[in-house]
PDB file of N, CA and C in Angstrom:
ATOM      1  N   UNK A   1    -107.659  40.091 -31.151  1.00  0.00           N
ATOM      2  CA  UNK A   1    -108.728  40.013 -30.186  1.00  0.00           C
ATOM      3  C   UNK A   1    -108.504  38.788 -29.309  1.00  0.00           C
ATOM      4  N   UNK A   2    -108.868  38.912 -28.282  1.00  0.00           N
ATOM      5  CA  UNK A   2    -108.471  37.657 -27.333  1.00  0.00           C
ATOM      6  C   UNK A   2    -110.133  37.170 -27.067  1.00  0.00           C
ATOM      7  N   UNK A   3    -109.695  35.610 -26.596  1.00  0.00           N
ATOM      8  CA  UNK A   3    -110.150  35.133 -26.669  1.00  0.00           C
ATOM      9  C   UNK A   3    -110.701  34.610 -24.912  1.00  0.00           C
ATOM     10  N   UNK A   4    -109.660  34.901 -24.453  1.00  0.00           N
ATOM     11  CA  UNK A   4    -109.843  34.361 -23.216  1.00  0.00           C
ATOM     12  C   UNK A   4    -110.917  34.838 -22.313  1.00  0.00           C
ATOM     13  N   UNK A   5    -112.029  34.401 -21.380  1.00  0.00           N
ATOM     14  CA  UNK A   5    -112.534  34.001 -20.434  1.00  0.00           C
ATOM     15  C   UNK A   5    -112.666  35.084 -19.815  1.00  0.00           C
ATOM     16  N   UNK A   6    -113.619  36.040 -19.027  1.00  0.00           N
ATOM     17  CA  UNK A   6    -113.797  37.007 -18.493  1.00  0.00           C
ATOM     18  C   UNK A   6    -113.391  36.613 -17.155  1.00  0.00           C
ATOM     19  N   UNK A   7    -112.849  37.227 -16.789  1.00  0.00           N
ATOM     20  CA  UNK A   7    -112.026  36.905 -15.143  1.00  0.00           C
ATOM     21  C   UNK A   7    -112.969  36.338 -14.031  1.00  0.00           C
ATOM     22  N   UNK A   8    -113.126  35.482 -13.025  1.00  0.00           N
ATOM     23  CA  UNK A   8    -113.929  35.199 -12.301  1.00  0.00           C
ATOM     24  C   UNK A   8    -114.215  36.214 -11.410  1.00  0.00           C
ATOM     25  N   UNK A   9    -115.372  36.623 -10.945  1.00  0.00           N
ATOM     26  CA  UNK A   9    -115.725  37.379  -9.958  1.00  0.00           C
ATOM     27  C   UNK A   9    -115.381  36.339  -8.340  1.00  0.00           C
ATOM     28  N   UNK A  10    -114.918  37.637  -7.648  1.00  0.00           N
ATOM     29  CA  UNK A  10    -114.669  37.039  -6.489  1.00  0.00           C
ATOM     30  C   UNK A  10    -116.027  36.398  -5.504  1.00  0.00           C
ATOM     31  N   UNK A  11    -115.401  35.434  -5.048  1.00  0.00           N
ATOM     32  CA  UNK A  11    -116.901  34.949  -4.633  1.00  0.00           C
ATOM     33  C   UNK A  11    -117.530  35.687  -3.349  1.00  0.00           C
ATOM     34  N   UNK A  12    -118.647  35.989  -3.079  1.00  0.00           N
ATOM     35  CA  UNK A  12    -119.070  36.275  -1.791  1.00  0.00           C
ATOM     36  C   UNK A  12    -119.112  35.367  -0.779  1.00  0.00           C
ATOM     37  N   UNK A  13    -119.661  35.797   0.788  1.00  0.00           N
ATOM     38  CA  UNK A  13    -119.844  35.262   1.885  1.00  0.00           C
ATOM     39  C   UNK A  13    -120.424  34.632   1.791  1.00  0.00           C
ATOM     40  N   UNK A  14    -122.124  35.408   1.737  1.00  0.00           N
ATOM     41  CA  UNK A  14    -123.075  34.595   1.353  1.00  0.00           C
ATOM     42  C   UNK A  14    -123.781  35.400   0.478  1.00  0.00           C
ATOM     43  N   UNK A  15    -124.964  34.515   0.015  1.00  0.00           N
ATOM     44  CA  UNK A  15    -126.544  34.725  -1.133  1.00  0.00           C
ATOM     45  C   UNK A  15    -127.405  34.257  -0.165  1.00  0.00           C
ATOM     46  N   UNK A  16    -128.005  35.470  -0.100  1.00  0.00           N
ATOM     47  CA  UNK A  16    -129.649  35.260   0.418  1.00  0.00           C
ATOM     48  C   UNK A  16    -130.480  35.600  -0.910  1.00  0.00           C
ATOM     49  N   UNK A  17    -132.268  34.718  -0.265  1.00  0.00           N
ATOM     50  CA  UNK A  17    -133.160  34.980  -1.127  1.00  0.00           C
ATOM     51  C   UNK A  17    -134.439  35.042  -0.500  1.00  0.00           C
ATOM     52  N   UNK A  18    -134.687  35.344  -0.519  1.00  0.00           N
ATOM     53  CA  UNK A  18    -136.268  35.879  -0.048  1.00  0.00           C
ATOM     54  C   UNK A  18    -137.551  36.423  -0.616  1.00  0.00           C
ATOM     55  N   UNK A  19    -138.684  35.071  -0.435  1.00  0.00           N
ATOM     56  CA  UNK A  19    -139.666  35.558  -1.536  1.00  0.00           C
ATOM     57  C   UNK A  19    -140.966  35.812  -0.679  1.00  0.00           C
ATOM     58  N   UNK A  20    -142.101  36.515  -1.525  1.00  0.00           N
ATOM     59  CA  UNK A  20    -143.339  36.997  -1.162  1.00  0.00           C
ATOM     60  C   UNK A  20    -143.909  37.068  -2.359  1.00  0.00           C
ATOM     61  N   UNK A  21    -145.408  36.388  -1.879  1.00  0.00           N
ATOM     62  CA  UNK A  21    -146.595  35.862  -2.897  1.00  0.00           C
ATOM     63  C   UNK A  21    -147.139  37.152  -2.883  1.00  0.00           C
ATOM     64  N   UNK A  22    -148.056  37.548  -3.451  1.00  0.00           N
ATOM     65  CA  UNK A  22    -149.131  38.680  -4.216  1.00  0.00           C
ATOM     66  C   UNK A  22    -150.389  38.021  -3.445  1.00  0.00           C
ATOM     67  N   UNK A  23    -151.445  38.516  -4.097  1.00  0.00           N
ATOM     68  CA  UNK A  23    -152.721  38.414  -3.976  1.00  0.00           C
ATOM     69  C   UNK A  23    -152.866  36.900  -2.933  1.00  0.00           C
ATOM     70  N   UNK A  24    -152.631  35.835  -3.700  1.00  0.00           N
ATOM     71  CA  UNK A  24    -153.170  34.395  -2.872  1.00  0.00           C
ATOM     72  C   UNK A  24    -152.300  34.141  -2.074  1.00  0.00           C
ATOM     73  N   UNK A  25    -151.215  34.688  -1.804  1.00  0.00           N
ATOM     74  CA  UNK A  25    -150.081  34.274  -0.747  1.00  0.00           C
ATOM     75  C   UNK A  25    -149.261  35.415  -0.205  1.00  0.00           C
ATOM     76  N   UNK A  26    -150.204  36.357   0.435  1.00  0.00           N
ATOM     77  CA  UNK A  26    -149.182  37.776   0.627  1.00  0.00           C
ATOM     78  C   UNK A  26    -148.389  37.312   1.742  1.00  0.00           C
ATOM     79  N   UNK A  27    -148.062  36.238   2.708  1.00  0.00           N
ATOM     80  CA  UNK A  27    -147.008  36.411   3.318  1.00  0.00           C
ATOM     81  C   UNK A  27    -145.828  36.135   3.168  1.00  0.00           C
ATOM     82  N   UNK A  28    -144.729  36.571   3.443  1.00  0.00           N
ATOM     83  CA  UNK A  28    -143.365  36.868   3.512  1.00  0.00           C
ATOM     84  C   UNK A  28    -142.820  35.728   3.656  1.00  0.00           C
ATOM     85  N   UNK A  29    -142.138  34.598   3.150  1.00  0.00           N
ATOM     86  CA  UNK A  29    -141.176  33.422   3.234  1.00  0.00           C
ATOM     87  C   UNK A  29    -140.085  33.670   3.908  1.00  0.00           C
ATOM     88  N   UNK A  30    -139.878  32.630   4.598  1.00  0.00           N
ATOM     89  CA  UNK A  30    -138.408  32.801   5.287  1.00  0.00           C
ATOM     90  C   UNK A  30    -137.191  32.776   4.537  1.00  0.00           C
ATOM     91  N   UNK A  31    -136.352  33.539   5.080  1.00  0.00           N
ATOM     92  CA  UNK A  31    -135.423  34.254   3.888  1.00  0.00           C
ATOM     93  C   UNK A  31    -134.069  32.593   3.919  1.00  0.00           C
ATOM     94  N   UNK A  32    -133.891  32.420   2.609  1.00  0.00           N
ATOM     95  CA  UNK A  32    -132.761  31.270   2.336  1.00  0.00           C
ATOM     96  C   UNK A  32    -131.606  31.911   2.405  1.00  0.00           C
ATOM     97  N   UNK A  33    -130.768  31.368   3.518  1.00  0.00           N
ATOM     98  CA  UNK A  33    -129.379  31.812   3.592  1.00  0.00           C
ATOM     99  C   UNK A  33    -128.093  30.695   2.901  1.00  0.00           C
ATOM    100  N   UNK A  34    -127.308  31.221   1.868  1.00  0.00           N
ATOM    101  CA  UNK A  34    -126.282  30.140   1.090  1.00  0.00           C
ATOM    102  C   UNK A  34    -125.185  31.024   2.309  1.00  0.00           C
ATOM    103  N   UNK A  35    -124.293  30.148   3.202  1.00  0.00           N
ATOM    104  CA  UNK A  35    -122.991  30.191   3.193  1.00  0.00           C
ATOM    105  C   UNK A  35    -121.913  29.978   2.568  1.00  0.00           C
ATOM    106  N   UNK A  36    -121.475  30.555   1.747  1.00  0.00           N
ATOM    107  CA  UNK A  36    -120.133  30.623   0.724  1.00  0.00           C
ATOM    108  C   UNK A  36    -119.253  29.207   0.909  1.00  0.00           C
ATOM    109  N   UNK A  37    -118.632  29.476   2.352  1.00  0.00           N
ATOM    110  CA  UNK A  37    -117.535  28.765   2.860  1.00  0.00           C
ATOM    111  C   UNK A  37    -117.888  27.358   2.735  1.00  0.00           C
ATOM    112  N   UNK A  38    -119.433  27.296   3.395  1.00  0.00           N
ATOM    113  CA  UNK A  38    -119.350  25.739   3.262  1.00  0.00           C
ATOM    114  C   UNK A  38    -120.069  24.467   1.818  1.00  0.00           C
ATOM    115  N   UNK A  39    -119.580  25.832   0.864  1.00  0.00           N
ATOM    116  CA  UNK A  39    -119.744  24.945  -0.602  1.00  0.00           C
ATOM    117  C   UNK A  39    -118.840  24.010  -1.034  1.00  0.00           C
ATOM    118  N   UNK A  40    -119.028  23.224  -1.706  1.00  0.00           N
ATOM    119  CA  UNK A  40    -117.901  22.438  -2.244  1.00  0.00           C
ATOM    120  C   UNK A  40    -117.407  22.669  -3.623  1.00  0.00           C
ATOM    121  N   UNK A  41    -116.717  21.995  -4.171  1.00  0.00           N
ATOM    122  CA  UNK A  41    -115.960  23.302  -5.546  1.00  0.00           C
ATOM    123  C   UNK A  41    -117.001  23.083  -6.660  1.00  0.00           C
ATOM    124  N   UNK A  42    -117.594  22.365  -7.074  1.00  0.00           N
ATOM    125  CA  UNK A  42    -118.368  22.151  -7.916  1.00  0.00           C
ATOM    126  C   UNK A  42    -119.667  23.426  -7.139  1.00  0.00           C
ATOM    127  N   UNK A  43    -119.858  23.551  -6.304  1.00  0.00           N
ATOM    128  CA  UNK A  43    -121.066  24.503  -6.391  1.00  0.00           C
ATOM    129  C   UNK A  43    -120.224  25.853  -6.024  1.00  0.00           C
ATOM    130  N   UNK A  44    -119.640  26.198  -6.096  1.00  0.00           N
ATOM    131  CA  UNK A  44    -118.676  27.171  -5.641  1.00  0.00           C
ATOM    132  C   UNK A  44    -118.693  27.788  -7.188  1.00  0.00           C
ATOM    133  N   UNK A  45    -117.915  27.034  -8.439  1.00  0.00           N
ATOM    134  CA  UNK A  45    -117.722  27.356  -9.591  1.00  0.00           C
ATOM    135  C   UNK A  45    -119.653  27.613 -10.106  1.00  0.00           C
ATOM    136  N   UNK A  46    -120.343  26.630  -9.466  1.00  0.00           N
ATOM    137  CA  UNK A  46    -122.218  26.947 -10.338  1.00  0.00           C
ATOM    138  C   UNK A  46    -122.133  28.266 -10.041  1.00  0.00           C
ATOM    139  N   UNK A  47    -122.005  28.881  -8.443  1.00  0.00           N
ATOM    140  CA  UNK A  47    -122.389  30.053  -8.000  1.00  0.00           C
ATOM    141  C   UNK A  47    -121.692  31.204  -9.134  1.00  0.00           C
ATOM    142  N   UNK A  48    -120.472  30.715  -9.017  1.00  0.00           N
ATOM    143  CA  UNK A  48    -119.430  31.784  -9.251  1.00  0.00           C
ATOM    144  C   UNK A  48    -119.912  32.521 -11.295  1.00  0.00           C
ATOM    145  N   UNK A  49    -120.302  30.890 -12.141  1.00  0.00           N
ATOM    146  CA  UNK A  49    -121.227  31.272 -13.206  1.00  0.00           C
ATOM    147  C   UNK A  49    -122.415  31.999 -13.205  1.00  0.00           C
ATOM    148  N   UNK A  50    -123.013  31.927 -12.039  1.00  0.00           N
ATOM    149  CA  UNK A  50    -124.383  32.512 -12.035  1.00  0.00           C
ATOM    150  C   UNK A  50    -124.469  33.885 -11.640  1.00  0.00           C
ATOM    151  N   UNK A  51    -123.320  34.280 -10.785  1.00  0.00           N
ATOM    152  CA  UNK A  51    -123.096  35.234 -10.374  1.00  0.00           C
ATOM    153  C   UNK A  51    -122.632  36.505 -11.630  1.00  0.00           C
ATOM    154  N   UNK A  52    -121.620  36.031 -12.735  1.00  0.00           N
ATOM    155  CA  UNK A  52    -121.572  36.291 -13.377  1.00  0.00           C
ATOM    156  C   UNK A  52    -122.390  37.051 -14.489  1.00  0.00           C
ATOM    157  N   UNK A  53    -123.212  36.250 -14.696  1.00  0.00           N
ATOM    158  CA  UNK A  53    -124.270  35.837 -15.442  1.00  0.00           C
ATOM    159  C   UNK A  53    -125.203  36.713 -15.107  1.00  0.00           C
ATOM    160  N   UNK A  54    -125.616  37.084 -13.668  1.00  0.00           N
ATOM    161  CA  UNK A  54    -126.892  37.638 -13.225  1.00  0.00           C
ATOM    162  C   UNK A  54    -126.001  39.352 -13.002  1.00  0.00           C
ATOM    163  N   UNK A  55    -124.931  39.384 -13.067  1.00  0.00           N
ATOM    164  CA  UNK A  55    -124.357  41.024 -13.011  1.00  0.00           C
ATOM    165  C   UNK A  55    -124.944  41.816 -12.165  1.00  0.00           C
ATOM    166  N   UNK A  56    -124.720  40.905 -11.007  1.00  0.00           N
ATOM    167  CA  UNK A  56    -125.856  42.271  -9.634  1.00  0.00           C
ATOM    168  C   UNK A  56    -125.350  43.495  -9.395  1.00  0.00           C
ATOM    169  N   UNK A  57    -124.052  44.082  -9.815  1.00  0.00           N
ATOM    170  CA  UNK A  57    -123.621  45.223  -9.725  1.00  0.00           C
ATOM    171  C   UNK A  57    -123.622  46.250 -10.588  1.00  0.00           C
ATOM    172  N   UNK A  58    -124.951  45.928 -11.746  1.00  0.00           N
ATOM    173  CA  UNK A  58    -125.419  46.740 -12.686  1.00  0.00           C
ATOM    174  C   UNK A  58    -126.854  46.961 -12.654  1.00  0.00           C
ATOM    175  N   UNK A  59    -127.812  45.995 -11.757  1.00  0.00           N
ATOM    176  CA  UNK A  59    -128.828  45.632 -11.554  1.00  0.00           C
ATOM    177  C   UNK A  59    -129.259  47.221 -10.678  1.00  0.00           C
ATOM    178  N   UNK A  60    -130.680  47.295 -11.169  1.00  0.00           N
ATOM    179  CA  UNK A  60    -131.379  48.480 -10.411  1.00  0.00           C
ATOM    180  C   UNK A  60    -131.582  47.622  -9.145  1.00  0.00           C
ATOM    181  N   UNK A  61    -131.521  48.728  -7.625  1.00  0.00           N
ATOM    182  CA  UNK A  61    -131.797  48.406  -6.582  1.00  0.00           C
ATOM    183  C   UNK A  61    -133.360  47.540  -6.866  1.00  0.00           C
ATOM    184  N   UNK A  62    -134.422  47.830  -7.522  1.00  0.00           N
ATOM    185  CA  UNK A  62    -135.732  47.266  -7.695  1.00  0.00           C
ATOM    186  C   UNK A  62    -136.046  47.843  -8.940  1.00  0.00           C
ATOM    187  N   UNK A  63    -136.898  46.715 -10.113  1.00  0.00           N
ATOM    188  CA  UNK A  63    -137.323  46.875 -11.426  1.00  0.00           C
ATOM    189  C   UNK A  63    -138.966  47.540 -11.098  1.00  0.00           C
ATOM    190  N   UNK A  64    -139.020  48.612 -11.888  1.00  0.00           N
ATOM    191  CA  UNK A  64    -140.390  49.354 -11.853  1.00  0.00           C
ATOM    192  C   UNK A  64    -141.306  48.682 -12.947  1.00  0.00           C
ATOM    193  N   UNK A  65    -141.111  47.605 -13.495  1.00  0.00           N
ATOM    194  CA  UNK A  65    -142.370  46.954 -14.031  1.00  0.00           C
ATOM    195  C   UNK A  65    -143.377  46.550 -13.605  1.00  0.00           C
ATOM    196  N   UNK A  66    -144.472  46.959 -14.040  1.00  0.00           N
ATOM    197  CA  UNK A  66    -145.785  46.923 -13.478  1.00  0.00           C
ATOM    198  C   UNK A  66    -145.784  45.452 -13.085  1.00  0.00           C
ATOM    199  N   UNK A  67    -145.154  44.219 -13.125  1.00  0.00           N
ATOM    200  CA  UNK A  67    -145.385  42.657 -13.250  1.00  0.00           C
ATOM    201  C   UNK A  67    -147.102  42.712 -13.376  1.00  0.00           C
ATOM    202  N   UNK A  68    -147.617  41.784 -12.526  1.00  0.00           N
ATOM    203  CA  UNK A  68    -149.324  41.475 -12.592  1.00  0.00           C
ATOM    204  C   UNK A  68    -149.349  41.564 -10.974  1.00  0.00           C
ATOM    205  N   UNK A  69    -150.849  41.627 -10.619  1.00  0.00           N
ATOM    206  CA  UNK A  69    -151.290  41.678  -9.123  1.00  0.00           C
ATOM    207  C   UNK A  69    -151.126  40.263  -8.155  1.00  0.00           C
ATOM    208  N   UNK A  70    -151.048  39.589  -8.808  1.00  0.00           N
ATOM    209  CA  UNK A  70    -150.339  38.158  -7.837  1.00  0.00           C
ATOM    210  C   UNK A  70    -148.990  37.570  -8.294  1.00  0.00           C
ATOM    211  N   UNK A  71    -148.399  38.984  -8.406  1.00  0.00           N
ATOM    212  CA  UNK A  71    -147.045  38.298  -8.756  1.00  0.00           C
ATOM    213  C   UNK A  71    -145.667  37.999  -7.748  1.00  0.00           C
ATOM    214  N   UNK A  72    -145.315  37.047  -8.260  1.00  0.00           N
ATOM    215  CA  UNK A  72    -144.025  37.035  -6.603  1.00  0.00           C
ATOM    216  C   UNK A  72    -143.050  37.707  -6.959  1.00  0.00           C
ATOM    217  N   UNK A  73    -142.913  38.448  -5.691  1.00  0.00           N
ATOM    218  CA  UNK A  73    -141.423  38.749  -5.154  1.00  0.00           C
ATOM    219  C   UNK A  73    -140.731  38.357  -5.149  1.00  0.00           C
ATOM    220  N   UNK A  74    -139.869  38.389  -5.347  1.00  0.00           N
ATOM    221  CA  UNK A  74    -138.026  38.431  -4.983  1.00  0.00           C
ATOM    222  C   UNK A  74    -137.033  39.482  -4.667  1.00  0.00           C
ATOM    223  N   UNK A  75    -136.754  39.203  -3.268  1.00  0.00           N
ATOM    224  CA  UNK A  75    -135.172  39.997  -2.833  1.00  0.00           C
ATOM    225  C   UNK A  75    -134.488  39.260  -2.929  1.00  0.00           C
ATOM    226  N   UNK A  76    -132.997  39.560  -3.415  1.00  0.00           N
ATOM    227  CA  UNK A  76    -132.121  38.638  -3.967  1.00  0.00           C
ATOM    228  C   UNK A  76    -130.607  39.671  -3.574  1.00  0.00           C
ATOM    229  N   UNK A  77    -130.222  38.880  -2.320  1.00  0.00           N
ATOM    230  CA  UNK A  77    -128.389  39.867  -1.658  1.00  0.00           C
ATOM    231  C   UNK A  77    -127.623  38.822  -2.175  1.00  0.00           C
ATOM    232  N   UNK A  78    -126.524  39.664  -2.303  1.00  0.00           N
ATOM    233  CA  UNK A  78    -125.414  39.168  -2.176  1.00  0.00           C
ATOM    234  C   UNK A  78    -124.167  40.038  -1.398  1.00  0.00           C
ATOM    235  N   UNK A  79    -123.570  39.669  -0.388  1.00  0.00           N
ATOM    236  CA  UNK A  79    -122.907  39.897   0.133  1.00  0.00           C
ATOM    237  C   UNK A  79    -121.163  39.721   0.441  1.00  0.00           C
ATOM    238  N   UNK A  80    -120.520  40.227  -0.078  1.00  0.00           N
ATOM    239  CA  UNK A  80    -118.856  40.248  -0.334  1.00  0.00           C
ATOM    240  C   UNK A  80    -118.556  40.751   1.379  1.00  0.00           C
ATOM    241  N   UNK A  81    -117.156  40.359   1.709  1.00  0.00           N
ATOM    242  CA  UNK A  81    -116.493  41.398   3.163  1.00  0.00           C
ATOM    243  C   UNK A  81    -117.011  43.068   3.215  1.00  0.00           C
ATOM    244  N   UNK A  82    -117.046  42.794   2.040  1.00  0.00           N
ATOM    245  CA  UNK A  82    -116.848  44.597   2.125  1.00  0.00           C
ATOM    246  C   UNK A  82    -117.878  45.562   1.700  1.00  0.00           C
ATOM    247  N   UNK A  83    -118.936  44.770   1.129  1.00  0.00           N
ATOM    248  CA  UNK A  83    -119.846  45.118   0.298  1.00  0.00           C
ATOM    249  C   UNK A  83    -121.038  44.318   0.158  1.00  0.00           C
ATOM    250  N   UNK A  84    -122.662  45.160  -0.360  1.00  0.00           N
ATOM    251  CA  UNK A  84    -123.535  43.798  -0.785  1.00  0.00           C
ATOM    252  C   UNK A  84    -124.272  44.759  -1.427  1.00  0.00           C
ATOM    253  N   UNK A  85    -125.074  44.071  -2.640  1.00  0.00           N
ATOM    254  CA  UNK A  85    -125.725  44.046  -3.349  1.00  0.00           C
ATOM    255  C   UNK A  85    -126.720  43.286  -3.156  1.00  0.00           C
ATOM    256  N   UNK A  86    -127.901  44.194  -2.905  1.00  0.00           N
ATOM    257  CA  UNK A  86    -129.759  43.669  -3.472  1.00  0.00           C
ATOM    258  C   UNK A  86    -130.304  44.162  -4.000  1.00  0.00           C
ATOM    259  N   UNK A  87    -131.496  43.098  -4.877  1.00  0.00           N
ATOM    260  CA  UNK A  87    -131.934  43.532  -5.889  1.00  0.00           C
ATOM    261  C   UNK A  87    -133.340  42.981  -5.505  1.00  0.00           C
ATOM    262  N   UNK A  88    -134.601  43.877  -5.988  1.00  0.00           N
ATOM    263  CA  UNK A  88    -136.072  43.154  -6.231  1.00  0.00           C
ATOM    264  C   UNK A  88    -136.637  43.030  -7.339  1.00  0.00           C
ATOM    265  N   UNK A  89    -137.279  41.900  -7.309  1.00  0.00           N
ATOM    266  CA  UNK A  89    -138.072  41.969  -8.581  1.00  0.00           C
ATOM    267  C   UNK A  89    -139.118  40.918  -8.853  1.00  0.00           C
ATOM    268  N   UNK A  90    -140.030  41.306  -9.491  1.00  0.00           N
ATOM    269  CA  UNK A  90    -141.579  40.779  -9.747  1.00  0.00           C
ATOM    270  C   UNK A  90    -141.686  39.469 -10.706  1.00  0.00           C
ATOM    271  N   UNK A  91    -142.534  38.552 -10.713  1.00  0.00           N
ATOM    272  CA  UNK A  91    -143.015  37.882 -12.078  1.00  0.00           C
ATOM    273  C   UNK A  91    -143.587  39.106 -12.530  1.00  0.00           C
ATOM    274  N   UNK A  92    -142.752  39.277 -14.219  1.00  0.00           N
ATOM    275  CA  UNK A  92    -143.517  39.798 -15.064  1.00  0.00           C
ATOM    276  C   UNK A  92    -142.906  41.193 -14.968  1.00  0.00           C
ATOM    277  N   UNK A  93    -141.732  41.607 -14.335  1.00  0.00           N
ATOM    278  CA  UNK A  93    -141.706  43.094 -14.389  1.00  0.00           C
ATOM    279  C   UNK A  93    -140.125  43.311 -15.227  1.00  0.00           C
ATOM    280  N   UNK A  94    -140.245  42.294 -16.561  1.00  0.00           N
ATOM    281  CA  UNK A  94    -138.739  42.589 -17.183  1.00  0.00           C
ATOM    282  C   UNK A  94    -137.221  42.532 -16.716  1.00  0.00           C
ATOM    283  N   UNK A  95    -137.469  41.881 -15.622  1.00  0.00           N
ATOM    284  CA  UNK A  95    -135.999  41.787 -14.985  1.00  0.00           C
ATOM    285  C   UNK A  95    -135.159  40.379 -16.277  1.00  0.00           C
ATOM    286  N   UNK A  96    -134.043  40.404 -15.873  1.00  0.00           N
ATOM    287  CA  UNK A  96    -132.665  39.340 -16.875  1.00  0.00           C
ATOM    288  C   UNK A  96    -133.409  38.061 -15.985  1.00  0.00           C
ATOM    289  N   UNK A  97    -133.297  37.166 -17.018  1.00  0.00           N
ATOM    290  CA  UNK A  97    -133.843  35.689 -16.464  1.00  0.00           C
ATOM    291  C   UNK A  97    -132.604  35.090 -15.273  1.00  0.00           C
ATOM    292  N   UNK A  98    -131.108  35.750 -15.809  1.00  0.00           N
ATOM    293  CA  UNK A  98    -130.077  35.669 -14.675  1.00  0.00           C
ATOM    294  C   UNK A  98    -130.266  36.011 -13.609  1.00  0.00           C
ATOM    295  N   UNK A  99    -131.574  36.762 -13.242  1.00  0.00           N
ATOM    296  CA  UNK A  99    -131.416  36.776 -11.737  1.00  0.00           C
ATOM    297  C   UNK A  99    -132.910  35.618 -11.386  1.00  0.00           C
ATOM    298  N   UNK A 100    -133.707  35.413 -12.126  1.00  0.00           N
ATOM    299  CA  UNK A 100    -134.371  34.011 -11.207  1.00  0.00           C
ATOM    300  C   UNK A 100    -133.545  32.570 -11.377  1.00  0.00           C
ATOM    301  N   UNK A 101    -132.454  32.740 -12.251  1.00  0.00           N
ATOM    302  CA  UNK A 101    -131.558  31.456 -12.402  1.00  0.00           C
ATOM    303  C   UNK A 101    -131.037  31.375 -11.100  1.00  0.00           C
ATOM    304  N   UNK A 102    -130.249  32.974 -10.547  1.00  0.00           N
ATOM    305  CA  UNK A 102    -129.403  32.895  -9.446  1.00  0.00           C
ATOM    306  C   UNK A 102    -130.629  32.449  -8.010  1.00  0.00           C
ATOM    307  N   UNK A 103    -131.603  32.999  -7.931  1.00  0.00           N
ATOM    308  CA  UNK A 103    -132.999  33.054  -7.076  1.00  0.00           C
ATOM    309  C   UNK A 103    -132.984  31.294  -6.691  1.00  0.00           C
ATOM    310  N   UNK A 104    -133.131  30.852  -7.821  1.00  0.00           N
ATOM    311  CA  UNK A 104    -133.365  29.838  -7.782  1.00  0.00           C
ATOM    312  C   UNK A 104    -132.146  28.680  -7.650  1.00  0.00           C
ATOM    313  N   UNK A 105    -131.002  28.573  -7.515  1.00  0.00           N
ATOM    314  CA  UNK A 105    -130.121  27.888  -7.051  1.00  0.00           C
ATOM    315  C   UNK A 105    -129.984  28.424  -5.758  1.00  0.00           C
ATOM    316  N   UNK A 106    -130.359  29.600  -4.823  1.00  0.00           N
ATOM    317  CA  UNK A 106    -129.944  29.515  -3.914  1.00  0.00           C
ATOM    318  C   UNK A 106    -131.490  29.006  -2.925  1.00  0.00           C
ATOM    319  N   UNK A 107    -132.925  29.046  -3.591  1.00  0.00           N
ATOM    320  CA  UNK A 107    -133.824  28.271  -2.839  1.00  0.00           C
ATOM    321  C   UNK A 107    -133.552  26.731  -3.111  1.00  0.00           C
ATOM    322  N   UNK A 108    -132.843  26.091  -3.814  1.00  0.00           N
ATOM    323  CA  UNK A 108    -132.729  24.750  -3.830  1.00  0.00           C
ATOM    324  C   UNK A 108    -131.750  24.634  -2.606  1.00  0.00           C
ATOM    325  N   UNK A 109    -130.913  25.550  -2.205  1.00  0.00           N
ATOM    326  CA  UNK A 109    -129.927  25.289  -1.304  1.00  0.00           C
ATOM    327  C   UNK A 109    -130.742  25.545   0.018  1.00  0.00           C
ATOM    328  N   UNK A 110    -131.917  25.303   0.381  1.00  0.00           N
ATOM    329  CA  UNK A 110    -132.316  25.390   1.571  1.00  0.00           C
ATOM    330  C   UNK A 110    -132.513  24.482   2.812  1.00  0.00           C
ATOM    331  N   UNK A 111    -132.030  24.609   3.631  1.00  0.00           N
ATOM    332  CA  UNK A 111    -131.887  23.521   4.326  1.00  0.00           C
ATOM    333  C   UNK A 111    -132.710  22.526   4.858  1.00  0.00           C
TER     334      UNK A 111
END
């Protein structure tokens, strides 16, 4: 059995994120755009773990859990040359904690 390291996923262009409040905050946030290119290697390799980690290419387009009535949103892309992947999902509607890990490194990256 080997031991070695699951291959790195290639990195994308960019990660967007984009959130919306429920009940006390129904409007729409301006969407956080990560540019790939202009990371430096240390956040390049965070992304490239998280990316991993959050497996957006197994992820339902949107989780049908009921979450609660003021729960936030999240759209969460990712975008390759050739390809992109988004995903939605609620507080509270059973989604992998890997995707508010990924959510959330790319709203810290906001400018």
């Amino acid at each position: 059995m080997s031991t070695d390291p699951a291959p790195a996923l290639p990195l994308p262009v960019v990660v967007e994120c984009q959130r919306q409040g429920g009940i006390a905050f129904p409007l729409r946030r301006p969407t956080v755009s990560v540019e790939v290119a202009g990371l430096d290697e240390a956040e390049r390799q965070a992304l490239s773990r998280l990316l991993q980690a959050a497996d957006m290419a197994d992820q339902p387009p949107a989780f049908p859990g009921p979450g609660h009535p003021d729960a936030l949103e999240t759209q969460l892309t990712v975008a390759w040359p050739d390809h992109s992947a988004t995903v939605r999902f609620r507080d509270g509607d059973g989604h992998p904690a890997p995707l508010d890990e990924l959510a959330g490194w790319v709203l810290r990256h906001k400018p």
